[in-house]
Protein backbone atom coordinates (compact mmCIF):
# COMPACT_ATOMS: atom_id res chain seq x y z
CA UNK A 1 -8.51 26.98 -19.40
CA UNK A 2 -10.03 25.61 -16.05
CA UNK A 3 -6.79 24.13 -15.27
CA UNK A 4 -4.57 27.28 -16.06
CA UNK A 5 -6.82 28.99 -13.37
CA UNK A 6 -6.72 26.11 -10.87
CA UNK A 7 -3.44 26.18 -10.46
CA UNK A 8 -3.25 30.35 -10.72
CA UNK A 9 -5.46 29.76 -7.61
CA UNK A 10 -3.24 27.58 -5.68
CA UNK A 11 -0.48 29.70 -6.54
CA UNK A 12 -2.27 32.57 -5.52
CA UNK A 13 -2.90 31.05 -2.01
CA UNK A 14 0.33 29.41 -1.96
CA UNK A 15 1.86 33.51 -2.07
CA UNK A 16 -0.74 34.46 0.63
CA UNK A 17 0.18 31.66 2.98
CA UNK A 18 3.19 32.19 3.02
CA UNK A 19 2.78 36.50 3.65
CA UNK A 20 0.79 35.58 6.27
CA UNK A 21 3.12 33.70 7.77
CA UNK A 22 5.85 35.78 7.66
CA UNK A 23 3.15 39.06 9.08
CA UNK A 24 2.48 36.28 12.30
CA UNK A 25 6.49 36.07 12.44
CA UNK A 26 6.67 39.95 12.67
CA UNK A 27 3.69 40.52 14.93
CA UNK A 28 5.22 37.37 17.34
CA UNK A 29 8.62 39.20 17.31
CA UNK A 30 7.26 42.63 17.62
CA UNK A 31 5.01 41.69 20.59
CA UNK A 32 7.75 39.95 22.58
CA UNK A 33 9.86 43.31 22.22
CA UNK A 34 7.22 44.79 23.62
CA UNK A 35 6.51 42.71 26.45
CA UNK A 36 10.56 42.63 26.98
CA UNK A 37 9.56 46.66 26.86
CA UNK A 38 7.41 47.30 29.14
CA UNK A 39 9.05 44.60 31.97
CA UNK A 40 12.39 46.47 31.80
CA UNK A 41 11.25 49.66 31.93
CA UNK A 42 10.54 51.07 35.65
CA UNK A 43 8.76 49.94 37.62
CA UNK A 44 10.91 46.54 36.89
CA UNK A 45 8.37 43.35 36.73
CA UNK A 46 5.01 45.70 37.15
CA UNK A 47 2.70 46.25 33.91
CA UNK A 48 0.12 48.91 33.57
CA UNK A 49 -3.52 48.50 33.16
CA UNK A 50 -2.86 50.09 29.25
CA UNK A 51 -0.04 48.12 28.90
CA UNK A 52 -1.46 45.33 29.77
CA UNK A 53 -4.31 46.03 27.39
CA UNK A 54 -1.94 46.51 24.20
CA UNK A 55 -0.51 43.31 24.86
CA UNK A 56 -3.60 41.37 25.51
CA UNK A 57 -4.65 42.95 22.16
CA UNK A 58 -1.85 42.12 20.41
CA UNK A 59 -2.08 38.62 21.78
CA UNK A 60 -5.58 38.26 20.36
CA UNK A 61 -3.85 39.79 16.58
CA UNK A 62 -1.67 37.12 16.44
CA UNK A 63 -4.26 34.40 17.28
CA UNK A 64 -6.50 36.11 14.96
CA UNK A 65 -3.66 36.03 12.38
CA UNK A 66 -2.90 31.96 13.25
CA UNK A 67 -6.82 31.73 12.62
CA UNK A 68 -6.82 33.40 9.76
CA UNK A 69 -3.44 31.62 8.13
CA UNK A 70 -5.14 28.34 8.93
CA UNK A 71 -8.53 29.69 7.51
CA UNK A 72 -6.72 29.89 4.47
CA UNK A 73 -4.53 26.63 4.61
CA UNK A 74 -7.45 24.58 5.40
CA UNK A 75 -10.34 26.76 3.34
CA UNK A 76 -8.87 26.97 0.10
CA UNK A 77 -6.61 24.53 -0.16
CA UNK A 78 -8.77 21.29 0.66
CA UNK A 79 -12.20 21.45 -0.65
CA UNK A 80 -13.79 20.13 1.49
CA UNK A 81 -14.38 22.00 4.72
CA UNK A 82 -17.45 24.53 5.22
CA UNK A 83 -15.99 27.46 4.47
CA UNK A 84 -18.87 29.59 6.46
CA UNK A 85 -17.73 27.79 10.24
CA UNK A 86 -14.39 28.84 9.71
CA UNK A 87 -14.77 31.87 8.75
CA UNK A 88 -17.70 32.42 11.67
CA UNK A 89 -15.08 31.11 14.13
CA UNK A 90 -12.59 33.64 12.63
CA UNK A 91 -15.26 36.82 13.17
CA UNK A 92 -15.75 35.33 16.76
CA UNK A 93 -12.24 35.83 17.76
CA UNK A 94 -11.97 38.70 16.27
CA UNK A 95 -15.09 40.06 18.28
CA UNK A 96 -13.60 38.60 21.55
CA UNK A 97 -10.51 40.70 20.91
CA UNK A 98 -12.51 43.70 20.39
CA UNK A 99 -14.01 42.61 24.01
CA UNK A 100 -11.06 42.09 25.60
CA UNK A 101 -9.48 45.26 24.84
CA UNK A 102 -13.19 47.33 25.02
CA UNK A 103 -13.07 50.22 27.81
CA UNK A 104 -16.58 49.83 28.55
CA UNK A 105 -16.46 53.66 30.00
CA UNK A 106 -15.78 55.21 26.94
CA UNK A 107 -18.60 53.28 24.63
CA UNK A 108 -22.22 54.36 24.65
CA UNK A 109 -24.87 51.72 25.95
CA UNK A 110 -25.61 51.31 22.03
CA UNK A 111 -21.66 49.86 21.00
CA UNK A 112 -21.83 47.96 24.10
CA UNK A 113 -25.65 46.49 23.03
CA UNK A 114 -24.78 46.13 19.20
CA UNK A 115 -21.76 44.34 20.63
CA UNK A 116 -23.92 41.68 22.38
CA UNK A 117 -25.92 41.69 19.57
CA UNK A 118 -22.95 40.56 17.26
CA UNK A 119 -22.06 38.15 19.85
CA UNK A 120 -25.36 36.42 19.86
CA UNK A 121 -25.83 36.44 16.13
CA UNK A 122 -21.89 35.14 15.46
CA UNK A 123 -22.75 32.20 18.32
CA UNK A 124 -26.07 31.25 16.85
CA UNK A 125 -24.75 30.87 13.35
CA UNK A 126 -21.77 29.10 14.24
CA UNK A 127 -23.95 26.52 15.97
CA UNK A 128 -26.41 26.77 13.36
CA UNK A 129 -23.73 25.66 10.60
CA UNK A 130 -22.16 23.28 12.84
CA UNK A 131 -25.81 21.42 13.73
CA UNK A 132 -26.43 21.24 9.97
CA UNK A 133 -23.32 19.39 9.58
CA UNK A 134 -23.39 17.09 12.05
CA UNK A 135 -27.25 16.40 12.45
CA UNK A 136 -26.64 17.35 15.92
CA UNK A 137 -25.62 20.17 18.09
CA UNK A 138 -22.49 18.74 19.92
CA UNK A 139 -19.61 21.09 21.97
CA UNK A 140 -17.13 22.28 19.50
C-alpha cells in the first residue's frame, strides 16, 4: 500500500511540474508581448511609471513561478532538502515583489509597518533555519 501511494505522489508532482512549467512558458510569453506592447506603442522607446510597474511585477511572477517550480522539483522530489528554507526563500520573493510594485502613497503607515514586520520575521527565520543547518550563520 505504501508503495502504491509513493509512486501516486511522484506522479502527482510529476503532473504539477510539468503545469508549472508550461504556466512560466505562458507568463514568459505573455510578458514579452507586453513589453513588445508598451515599446511600440507611442511614445516609441519611452515606458511609463505604471507600465513600468506591471512589468517589474510581472518580472517578479515569473521568478516567483521559477522559485516555486524548483521548490517543487527539489522539495518533493529529493528528500532530502529542508523543506521550511525553501519555502521561506519562496515567501521572501514573493514579499519583495509585493515591495517592488507597493505605491507607498496609497497604503496606510500600518501595511507599510506590517510589511517590515513580515520582512524581518521572513529574514530572521530564513537565517534561523539556515544557522541550524549549518552550525553557523554563513551568506546564503
Amino acid at each position: 500500500m505504501f508503495n502504491y501511494l509513493k509512486k501516486f505522489k511522484q506522479v502527482v508532482i510529476s503532473s504539477l511540474t510539468v503545469m508549472m512549467a508550461f504556466v512560466l512558458l505562458l507568463a514568459t510569453i505573455e510578458l514579452a508581448w507586453i513589453i513588445c506592447k508598451d515599446v511600440v506603442s507611442p511614445p516609441y522607446f519611452l515606458l511609463e511609471i505604471d507600465e513600468l510597474l506591471e512589468i517589474f511585477g510581472l518580472f517578479m511572477l515569473v521568478i516567483i513561478g521559477v522559485e516555486l517550480l524548483e521548490t517543487i522539483m527539489k522539495t518533493y522530489l529529493t528528500e532530502e532538502v529542508n523543506h521550511a528554507e525553501i519555502v521561506i526563500s519562496v515567501a521572501i520573493i514573493a514579499i519583495a515583489r509585493k515591495v517592488i510594485i507597493l505605491d507607498v502613497n496609497d497604503e496606510s503607515s500600518t501595511t507599510l509597518l506590517g510589511i517590515g514586520v513580515v520582512i524581518l520575521a521572513l529574514t530572521i527565520g530564513y537565517f534561523l533555519v539556515r544557522y541550524k543547518r549549518n552550525g553557523k550563520i554563513d551568506a546564503a
